[in-house]
N, C-alpha and C. Protein backbone atom coordinates (compact mmCIF):
# COMPACT_ATOMS: atom_id res chain seq x y z
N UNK A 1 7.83 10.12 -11.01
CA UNK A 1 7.70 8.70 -11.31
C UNK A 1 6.44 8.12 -10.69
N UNK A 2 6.11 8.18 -9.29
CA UNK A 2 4.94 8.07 -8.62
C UNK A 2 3.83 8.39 -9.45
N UNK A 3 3.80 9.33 -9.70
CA UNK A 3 2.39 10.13 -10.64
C UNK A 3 2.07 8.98 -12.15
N UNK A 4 3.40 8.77 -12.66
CA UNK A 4 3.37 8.11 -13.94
C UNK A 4 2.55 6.85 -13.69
N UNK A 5 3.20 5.71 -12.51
CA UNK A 5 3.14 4.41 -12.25
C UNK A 5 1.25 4.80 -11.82
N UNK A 6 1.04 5.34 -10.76
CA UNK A 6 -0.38 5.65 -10.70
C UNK A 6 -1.36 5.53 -11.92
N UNK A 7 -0.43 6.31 -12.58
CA UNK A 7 -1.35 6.69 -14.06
C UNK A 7 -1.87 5.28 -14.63
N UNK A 8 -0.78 4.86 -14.97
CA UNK A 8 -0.79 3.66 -15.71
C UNK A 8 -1.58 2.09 -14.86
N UNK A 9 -1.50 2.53 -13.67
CA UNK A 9 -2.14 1.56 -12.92
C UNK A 9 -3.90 1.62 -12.97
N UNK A 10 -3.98 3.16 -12.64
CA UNK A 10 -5.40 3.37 -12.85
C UNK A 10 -6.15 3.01 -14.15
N UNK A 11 -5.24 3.64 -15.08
CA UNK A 11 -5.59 3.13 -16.65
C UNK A 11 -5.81 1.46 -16.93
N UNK A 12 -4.62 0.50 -16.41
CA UNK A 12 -5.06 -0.63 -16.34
C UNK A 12 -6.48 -1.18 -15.84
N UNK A 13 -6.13 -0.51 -14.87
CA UNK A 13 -7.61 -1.43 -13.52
C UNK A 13 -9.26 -1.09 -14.23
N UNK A 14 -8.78 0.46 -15.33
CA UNK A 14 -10.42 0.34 -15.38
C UNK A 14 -10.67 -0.45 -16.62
N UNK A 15 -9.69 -0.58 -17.52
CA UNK A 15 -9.69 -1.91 -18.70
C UNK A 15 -9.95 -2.84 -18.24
N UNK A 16 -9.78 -3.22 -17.04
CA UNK A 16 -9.51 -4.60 -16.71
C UNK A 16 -11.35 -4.87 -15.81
N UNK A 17 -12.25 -3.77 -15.12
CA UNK A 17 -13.23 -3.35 -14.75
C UNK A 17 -14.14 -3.28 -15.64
N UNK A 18 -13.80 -2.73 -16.67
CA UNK A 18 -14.59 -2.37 -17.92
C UNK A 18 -14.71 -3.84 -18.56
N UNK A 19 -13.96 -4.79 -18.63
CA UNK A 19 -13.94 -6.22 -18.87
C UNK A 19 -15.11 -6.94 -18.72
N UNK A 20 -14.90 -7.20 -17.15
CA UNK A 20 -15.62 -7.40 -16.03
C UNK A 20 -17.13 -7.31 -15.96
N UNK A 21 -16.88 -5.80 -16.59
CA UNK A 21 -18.33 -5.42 -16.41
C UNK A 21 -19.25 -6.10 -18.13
N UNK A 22 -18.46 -5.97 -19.04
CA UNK A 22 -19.30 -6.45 -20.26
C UNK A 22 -19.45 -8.41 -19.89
N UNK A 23 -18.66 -8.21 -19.39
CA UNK A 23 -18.83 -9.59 -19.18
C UNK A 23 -20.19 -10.62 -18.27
N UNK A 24 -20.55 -9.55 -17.13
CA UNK A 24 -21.36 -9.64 -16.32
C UNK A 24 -22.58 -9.22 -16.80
N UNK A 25 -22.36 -8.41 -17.92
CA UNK A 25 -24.07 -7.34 -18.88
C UNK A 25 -23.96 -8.60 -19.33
N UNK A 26 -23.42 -9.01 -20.53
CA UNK A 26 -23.90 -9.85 -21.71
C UNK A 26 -23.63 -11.65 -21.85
N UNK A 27 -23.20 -11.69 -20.29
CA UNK A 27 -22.80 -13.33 -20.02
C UNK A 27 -23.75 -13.77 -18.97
N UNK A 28 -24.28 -14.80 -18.79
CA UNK A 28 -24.60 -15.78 -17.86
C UNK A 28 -23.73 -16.60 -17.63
N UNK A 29 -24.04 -17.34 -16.05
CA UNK A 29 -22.74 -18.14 -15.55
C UNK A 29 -23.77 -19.82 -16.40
N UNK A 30 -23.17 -20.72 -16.81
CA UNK A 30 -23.69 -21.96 -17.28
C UNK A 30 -24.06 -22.87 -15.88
N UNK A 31 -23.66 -22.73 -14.24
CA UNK A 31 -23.28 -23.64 -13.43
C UNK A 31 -24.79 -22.86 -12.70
N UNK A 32 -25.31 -23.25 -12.16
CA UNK A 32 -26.40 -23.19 -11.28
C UNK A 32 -26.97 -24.11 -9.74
N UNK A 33 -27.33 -23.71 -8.93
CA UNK A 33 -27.63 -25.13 -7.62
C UNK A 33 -26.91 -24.46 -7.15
N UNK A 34 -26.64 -25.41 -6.50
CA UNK A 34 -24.86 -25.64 -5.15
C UNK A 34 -23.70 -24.91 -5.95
N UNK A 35 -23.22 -25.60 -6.89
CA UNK A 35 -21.57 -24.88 -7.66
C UNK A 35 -22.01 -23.34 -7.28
N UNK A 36 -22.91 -23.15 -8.52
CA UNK A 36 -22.77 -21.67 -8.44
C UNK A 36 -23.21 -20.99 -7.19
N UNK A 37 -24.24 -21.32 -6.06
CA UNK A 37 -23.97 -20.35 -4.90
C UNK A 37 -22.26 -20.91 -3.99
N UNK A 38 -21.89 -21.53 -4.61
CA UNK A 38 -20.63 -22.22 -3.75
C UNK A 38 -19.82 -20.55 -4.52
N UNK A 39 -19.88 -20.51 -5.56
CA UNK A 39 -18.82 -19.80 -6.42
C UNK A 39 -19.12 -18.32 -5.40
N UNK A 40 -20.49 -18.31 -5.58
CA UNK A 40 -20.55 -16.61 -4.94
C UNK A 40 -20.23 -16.49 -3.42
N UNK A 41 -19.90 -17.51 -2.58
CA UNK A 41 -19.63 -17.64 -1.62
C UNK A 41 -18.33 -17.53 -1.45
N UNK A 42 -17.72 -17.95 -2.09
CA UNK A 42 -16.08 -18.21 -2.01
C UNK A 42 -15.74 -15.93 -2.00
N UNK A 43 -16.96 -15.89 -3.51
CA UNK A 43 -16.42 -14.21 -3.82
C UNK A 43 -16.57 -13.40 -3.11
N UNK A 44 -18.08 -13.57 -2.23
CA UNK A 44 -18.06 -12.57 -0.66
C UNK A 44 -16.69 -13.15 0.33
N UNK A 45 -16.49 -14.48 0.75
CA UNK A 45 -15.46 -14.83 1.24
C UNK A 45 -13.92 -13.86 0.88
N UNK A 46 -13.56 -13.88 -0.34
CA UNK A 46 -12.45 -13.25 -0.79
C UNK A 46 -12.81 -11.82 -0.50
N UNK A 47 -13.90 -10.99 -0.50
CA UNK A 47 -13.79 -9.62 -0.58
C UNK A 47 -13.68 -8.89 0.70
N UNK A 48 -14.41 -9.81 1.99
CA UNK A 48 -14.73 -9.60 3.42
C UNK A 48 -12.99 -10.00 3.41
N UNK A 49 -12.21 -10.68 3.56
CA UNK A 49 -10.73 -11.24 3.55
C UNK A 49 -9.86 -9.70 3.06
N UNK A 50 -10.21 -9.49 1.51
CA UNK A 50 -9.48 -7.87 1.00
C UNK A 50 -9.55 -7.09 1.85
N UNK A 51 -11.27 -6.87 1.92
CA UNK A 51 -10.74 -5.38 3.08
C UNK A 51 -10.27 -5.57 4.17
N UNK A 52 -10.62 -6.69 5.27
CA UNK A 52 -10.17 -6.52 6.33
C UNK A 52 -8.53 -6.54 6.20
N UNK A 53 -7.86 -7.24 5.44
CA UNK A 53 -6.26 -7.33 4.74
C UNK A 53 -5.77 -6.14 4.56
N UNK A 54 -6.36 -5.64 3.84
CA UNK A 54 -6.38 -4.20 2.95
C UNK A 54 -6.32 -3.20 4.46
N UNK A 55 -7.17 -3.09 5.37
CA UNK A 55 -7.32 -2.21 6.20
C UNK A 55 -6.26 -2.29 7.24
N UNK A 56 -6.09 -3.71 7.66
CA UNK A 56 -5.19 -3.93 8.38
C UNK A 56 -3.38 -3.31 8.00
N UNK A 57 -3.48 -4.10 6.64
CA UNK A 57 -1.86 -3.26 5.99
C UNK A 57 -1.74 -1.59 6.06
N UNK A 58 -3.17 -1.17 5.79
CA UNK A 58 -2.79 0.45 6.16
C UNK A 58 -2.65 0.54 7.42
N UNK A 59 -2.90 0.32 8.40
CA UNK A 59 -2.73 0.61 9.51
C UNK A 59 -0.87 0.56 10.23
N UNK A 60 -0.38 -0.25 9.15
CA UNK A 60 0.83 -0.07 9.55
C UNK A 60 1.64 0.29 8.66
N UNK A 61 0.90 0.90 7.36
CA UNK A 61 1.93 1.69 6.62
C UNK A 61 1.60 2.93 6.39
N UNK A 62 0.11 2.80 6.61
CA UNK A 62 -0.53 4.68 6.22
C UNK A 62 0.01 5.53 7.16
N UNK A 63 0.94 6.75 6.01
CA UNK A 63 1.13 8.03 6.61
C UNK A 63 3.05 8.09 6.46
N UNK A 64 3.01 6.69 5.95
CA UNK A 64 4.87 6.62 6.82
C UNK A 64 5.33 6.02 4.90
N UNK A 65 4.64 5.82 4.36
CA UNK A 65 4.64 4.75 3.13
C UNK A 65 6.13 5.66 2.54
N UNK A 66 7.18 5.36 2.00
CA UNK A 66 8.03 5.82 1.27
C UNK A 66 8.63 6.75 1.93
N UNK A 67 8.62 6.91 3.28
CA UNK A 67 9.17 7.63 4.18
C UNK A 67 10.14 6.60 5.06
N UNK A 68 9.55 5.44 5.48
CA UNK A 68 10.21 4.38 5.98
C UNK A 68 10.06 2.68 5.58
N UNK A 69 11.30 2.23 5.89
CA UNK A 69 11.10 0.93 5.26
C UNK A 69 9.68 0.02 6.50
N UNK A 70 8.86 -0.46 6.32
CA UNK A 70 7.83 -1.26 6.87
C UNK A 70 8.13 -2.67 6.57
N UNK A 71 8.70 -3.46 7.67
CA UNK A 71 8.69 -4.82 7.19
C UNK A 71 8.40 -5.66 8.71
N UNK A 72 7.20 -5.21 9.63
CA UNK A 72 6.35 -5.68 10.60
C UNK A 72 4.97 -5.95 9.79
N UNK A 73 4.45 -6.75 10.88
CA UNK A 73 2.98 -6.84 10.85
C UNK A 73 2.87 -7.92 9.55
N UNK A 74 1.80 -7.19 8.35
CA UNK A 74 1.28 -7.92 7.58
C UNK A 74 2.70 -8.09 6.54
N UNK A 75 3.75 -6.70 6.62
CA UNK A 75 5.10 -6.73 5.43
C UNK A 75 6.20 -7.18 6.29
N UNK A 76 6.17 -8.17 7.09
CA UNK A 76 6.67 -9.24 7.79
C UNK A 76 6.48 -10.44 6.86
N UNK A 77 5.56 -10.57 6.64
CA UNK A 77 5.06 -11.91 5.64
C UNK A 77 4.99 -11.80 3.95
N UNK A 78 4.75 -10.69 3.47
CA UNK A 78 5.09 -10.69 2.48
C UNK A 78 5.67 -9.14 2.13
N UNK A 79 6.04 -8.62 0.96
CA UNK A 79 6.89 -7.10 0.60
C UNK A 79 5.48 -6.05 0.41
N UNK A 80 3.98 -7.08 -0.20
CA UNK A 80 3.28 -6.21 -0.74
C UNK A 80 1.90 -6.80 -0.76
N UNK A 81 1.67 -6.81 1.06
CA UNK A 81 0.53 -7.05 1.36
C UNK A 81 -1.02 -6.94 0.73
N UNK A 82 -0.93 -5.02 0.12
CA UNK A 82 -1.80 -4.68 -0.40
C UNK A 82 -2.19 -4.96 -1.72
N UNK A 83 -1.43 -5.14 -2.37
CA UNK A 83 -1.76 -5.82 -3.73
C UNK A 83 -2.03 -7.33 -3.27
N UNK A 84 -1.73 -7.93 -2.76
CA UNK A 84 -1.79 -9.53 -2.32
C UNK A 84 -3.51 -9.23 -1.99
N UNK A 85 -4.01 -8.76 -1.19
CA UNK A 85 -5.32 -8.83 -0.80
C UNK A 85 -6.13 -8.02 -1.90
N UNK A 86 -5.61 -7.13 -2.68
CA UNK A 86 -6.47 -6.84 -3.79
C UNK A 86 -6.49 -7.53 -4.63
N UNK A 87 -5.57 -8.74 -5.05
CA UNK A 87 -5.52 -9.86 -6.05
C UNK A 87 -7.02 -10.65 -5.40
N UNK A 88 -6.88 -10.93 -3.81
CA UNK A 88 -7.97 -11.65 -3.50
C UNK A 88 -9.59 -11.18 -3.64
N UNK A 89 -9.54 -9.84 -3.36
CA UNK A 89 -10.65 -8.88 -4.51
C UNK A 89 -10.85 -9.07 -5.55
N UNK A 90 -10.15 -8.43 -6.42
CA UNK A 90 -10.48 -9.10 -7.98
C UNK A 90 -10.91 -10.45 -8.34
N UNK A 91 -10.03 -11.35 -7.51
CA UNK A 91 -10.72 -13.05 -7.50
C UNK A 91 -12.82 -12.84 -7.36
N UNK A 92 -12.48 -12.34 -5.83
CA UNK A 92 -14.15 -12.27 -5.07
C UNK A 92 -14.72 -11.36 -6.43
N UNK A 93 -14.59 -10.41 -7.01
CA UNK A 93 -15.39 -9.94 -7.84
C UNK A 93 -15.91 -10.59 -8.87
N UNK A 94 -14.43 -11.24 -9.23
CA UNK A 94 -15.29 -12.49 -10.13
C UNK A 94 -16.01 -13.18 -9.91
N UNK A 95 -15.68 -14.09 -9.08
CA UNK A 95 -16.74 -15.17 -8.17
C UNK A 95 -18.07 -14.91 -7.90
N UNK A 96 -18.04 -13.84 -7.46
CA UNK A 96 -19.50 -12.89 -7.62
C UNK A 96 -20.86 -12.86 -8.50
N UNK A 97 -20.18 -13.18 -9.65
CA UNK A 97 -20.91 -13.32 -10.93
C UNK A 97 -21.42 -14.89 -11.38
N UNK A 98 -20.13 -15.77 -10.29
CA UNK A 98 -20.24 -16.99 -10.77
C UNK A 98 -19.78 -17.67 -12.27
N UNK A 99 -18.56 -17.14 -12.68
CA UNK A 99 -17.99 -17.45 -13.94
C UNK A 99 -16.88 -17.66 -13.97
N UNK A 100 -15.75 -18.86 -13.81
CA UNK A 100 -15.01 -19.48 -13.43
C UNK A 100 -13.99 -17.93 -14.56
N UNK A 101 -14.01 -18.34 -16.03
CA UNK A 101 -13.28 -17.72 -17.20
C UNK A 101 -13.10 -16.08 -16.49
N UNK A 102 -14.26 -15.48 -16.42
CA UNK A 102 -13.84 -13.70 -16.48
C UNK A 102 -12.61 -13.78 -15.22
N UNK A 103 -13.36 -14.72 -13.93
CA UNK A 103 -12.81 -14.49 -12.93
C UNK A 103 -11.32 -14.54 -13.41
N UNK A 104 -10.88 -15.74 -13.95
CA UNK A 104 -9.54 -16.15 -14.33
C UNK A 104 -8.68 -14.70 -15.06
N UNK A 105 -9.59 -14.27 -15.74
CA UNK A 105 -9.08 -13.29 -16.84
C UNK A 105 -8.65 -11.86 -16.11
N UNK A 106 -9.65 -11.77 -14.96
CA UNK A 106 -9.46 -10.19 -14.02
C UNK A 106 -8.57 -10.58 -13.48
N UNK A 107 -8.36 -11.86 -13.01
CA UNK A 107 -7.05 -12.40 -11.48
C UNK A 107 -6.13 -11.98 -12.42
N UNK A 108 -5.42 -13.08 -13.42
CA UNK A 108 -4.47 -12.62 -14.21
C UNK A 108 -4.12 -11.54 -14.75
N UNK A 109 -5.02 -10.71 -15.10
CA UNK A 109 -4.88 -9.63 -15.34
C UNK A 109 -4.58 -8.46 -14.52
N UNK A 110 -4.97 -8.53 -13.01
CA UNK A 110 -4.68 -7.64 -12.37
C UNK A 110 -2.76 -7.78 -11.76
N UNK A 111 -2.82 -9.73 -11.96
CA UNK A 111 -1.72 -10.08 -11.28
C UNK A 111 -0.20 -9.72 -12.09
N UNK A 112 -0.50 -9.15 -13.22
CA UNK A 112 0.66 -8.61 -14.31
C UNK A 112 0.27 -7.15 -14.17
N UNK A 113 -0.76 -6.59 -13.97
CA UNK A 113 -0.61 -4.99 -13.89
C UNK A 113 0.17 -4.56 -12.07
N UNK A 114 -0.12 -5.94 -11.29
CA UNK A 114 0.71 -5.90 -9.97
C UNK A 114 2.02 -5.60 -9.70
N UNK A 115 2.54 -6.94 -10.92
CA UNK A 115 3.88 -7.06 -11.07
C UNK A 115 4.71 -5.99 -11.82
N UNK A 116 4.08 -5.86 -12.54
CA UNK A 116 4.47 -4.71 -13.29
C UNK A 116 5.17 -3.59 -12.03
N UNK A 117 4.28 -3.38 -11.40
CA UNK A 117 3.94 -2.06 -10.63
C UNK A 117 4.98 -2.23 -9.91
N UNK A 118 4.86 -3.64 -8.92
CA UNK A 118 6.02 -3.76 -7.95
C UNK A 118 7.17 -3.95 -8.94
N UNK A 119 7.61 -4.01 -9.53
CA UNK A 119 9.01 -3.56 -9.78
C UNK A 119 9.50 -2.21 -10.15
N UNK A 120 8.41 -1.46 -10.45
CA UNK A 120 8.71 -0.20 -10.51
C UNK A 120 9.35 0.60 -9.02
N UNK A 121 8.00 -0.11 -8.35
CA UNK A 121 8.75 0.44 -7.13
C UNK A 121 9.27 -0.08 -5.92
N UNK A 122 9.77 -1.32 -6.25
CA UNK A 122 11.05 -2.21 -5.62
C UNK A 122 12.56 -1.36 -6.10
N UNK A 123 12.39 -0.86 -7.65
CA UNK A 123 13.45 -0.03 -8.12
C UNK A 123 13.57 1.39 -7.11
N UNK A 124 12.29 1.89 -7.04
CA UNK A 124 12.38 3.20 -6.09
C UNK A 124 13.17 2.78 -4.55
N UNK A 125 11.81 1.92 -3.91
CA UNK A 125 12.59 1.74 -2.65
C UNK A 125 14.15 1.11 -2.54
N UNK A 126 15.14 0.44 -3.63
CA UNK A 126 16.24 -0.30 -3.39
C UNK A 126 16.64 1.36 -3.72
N UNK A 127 16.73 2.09 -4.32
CA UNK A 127 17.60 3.58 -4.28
C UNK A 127 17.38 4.36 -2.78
N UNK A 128 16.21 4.16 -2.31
CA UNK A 128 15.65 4.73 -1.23
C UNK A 128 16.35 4.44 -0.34
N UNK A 129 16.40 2.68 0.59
CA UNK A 129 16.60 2.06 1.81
C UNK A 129 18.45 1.38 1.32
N UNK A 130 18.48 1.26 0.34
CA UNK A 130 19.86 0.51 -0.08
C UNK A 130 19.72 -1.08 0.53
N UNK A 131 20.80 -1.33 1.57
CA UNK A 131 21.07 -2.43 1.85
C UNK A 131 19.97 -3.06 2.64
N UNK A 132 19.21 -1.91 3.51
CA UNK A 132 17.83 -2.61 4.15
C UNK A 132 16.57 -2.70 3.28
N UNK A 133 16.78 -2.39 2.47
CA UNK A 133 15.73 -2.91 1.40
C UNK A 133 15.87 -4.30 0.73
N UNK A 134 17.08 -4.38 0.03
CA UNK A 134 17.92 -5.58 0.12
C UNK A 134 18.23 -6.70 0.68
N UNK A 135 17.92 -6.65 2.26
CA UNK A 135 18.22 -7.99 2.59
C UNK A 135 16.77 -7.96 2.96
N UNK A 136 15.54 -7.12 3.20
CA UNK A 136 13.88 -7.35 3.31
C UNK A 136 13.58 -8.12 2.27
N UNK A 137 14.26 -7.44 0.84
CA UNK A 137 13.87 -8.44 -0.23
C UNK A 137 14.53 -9.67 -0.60
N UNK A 138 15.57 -9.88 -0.01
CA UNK A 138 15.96 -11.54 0.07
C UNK A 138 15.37 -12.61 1.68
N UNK A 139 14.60 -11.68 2.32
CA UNK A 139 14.41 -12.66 3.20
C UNK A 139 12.76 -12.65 3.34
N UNK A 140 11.99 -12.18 2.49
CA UNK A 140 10.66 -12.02 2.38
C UNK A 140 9.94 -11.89 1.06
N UNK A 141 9.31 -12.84 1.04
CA UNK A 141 8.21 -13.27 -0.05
C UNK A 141 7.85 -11.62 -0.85
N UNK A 142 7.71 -12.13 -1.89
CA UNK A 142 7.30 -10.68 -2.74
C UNK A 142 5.65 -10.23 -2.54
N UNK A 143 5.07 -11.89 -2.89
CA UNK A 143 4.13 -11.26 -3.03
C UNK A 143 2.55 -12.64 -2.04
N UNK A 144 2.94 -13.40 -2.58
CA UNK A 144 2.32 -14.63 -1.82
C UNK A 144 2.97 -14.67 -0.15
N UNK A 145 1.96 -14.35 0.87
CA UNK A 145 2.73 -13.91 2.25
C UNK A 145 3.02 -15.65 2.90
N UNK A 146 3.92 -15.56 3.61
CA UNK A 146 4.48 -16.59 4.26
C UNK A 146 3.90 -16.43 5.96
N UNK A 147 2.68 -16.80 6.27
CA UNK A 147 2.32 -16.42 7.86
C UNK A 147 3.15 -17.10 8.93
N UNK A 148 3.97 -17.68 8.85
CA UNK A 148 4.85 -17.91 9.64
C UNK A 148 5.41 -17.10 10.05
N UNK A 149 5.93 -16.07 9.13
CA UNK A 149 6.93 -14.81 9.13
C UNK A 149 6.64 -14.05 10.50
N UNK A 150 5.07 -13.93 10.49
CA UNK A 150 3.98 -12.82 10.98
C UNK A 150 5.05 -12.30 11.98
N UNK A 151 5.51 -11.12 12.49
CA UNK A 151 5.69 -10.19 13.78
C UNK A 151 5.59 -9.03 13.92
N UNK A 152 5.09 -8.49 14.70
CA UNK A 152 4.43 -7.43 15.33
C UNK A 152 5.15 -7.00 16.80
N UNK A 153 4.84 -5.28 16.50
CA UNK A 153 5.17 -4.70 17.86
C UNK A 153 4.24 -4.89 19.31
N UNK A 154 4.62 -4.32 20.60
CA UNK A 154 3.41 -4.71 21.20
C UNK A 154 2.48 -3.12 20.88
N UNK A 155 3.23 -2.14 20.55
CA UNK A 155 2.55 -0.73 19.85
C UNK A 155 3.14 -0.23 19.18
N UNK A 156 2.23 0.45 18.28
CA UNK A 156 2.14 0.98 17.08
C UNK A 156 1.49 2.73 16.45
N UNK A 157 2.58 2.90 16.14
CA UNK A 157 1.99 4.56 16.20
C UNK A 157 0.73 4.28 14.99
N UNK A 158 0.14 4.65 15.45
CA UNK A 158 -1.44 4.60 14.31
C UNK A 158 -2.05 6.06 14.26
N UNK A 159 -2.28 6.19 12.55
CA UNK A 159 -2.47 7.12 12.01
C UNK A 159 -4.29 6.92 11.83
N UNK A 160 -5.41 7.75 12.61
CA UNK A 160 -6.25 7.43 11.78
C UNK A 160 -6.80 7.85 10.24
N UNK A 161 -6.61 8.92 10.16
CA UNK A 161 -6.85 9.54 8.71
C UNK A 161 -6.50 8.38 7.58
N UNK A 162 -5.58 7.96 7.65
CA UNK A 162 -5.23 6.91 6.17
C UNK A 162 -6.11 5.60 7.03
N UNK A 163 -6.60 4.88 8.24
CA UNK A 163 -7.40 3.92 7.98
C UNK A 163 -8.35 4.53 8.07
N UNK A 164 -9.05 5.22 8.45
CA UNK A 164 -10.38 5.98 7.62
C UNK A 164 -10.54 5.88 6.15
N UNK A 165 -9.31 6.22 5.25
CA UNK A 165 -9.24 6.26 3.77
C UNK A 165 -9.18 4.78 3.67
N UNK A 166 -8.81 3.60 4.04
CA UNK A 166 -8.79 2.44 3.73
C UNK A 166 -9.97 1.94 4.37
N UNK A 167 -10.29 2.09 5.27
CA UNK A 167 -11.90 2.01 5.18
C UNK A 167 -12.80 2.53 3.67
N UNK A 168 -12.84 3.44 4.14
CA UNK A 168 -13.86 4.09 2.95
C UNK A 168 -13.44 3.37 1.18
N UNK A 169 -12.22 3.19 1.45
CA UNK A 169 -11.76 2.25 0.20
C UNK A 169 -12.40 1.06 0.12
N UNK A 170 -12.29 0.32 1.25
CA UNK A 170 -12.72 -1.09 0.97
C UNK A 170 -14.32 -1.27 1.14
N UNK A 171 -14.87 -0.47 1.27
CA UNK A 171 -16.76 -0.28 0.92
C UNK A 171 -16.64 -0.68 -0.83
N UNK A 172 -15.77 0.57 -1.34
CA UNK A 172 -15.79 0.13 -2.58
C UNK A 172 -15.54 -1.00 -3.20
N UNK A 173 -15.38 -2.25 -2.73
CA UNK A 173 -15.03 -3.82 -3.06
C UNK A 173 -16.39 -4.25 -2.74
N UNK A 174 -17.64 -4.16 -2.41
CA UNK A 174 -18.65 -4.25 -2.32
C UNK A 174 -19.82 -4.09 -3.28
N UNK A 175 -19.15 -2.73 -3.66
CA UNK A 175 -20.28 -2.46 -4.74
C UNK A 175 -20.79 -3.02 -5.68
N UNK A 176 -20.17 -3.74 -6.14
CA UNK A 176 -20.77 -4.41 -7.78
C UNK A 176 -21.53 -5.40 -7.01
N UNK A 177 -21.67 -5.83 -5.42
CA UNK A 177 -22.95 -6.56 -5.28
C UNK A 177 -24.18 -6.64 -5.54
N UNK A 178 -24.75 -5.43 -5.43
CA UNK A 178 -26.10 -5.05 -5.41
C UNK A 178 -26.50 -4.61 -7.17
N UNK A 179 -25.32 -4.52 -7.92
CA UNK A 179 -24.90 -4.26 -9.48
C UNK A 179 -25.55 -5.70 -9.64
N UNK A 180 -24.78 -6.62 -9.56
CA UNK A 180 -24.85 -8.00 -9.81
C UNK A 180 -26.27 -8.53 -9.53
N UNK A 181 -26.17 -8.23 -8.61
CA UNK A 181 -28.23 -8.22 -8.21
C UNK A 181 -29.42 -7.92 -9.32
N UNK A 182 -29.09 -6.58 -9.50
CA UNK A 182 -29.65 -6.28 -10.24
C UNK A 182 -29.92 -6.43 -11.97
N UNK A 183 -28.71 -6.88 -12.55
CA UNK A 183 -27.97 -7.22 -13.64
C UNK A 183 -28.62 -8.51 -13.62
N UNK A 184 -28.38 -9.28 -12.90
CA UNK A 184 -28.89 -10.93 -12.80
C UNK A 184 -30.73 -10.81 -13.01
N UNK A 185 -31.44 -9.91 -11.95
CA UNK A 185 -32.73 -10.17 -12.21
C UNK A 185 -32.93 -9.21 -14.31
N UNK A 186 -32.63 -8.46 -14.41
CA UNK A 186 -32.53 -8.17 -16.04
C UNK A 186 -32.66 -9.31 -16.88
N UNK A 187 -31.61 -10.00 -16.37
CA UNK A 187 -31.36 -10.94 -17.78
C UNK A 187 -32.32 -11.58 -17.73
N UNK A 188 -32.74 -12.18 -16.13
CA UNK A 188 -34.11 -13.25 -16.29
C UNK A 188 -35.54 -12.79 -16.33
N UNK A 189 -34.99 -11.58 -16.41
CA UNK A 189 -36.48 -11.02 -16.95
C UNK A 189 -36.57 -10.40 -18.41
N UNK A 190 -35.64 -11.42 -19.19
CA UNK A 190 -35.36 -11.09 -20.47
C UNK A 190 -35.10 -9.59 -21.16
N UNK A 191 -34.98 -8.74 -20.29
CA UNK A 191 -34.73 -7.03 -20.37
C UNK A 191 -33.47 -6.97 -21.24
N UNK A 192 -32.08 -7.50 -20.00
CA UNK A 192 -31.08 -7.62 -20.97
C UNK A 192 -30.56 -8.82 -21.60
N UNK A 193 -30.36 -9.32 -22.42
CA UNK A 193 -30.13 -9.83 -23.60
C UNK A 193 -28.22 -10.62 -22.93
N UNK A 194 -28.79 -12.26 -23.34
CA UNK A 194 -27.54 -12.92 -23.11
C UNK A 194 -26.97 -13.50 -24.38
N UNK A 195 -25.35 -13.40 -24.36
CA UNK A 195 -24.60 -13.50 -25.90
C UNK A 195 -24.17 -14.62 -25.65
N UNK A 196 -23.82 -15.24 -24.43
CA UNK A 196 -23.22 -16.30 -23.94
C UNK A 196 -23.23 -16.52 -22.66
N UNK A 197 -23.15 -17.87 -22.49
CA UNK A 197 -22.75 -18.71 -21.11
C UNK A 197 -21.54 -19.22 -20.78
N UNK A 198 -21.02 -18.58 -20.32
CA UNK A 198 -19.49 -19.42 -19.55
C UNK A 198 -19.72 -19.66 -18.35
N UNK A 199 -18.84 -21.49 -18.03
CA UNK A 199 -18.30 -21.68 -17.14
C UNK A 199 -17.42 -20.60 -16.57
C-alpha cells in the first residue's frame, strides 16, 4: 500500500511542478514595484519556514515513522506537520514568481493531493495504533497546527541519518530560485516569449 500511495503522490507533485513550471516559462507576473517584491518576499519567507518545519518534524519522527505513534513536538500541534510545511512550500514557490493565480492553483492543488494522502494513511495508522491513534485524532488538528498544543520532551532519541535526508531535502525547496532568475532575465531580454500576464 505504501509503495502505491508514494506512487501516486509522486505522479501528482510532478503534474502539479510541471504546471508551475509552464507557467513561470510563458507567464509574466502583471504587479511590479513594492507588490511584487512584497510577493517574492513572503515566497522566500514561506520556503526558509518549510524547511526549517520540515527538518524539525524529521527530527522527531525520522527512523521511528510507522513503527510508533509520534504525537510530541511539532505532531503535538497538528497529525501532519510535514505536509503542513510543504503546503507552505508550494505557497513560497509560487510567490517566487510573483503570480497571485499559479500560486493559488499549486496551493490547492497540492492541498487535495495532501488530503487525499492523509487519509490513506490515517486508515493505515487507525489499524496500526487502534485506540491511541483514535483519541490523537480526536484531540489534534489534522492538518492546520494549533501552537498552543506545542509539547516536548526534555530528550529525544535523535536519529541523524534521516535529518541529514531532510536536510538535503529541503535544499531542494530552493532551487527554482536561481531558475526564476534566470527565466525572468529571458523574457526581458525578449529570448523567451510571453503568452500572458497574470495577477
Amino acid at each position: 500500500m505504501a509503495a502505491d500511495i508514494n506512487k501516486t503522490r509522486m505522479r501528482d507533485t510532478r503534474l502539479l511542478v510541471l504546471f508551475l513550471l509552464l507557467a513561470v516559462v510563458f507567464t509574466q507576473p502583471v504587479l511590479h514595484g513594492w507588490p511584487y517584491q512584497l510577493l517574492r518576499l513572503a515566497g522566500y519567507f514561506l520556503l526558509v519556514v518549510c524547511a526549517i518545519g520540515r527538518m524539525y518534524s524529521t527530527a522527531f519522527i525520522g527512523g521511528v515513522k510507522n513503527a510508533q505513534l509520534i504525537t510530541i513536538g511539532p505532531y503535538a500541534m497538528c497529525r501532519n506537520p510535514l505536509y503542513f510545511f510543504s503546503l507552505l512550500g508550494a505557497a513560497g514557490l509560487g510567490l517566487l514568481w510573483g503570480e497571485i493565480i499559479p500560486t493559488m492553483i499549486v496551493f490547492f492543488g497540492f492541498l487535495l493531493v495532501y488530503i487525499k494522502l492523509i487519509g490513506r494513511e490515517e486508515a493505515f495508522l487507525a489499524e496500526k495504533f487502534g485506540e491511541s491513534f483514535a483519541a490523537f485524532k480526536a484531540s489534534t488538528p489534522r492538518l492546520w497546527p494549533d501552537f498552543k498544543r506545542y509539547t516536548a520532551p526534555d530528550e529525544l532519541l535523535f536519529q541523524p541519518r534521516y535529518f541529514n535526508m531532510a536536510v538535503r531535502d529541503a535544499v531542494w525547496w530552493f532551487v527554482p530560485a536561481p531558475a526564476y532568475e534566470l527565466i525572468s532575465y529571458l523574457h526581458h531580454a525578449h529570448i523567451i516569449p510571453t503568452f500572458l500576464r497574470l495577477p
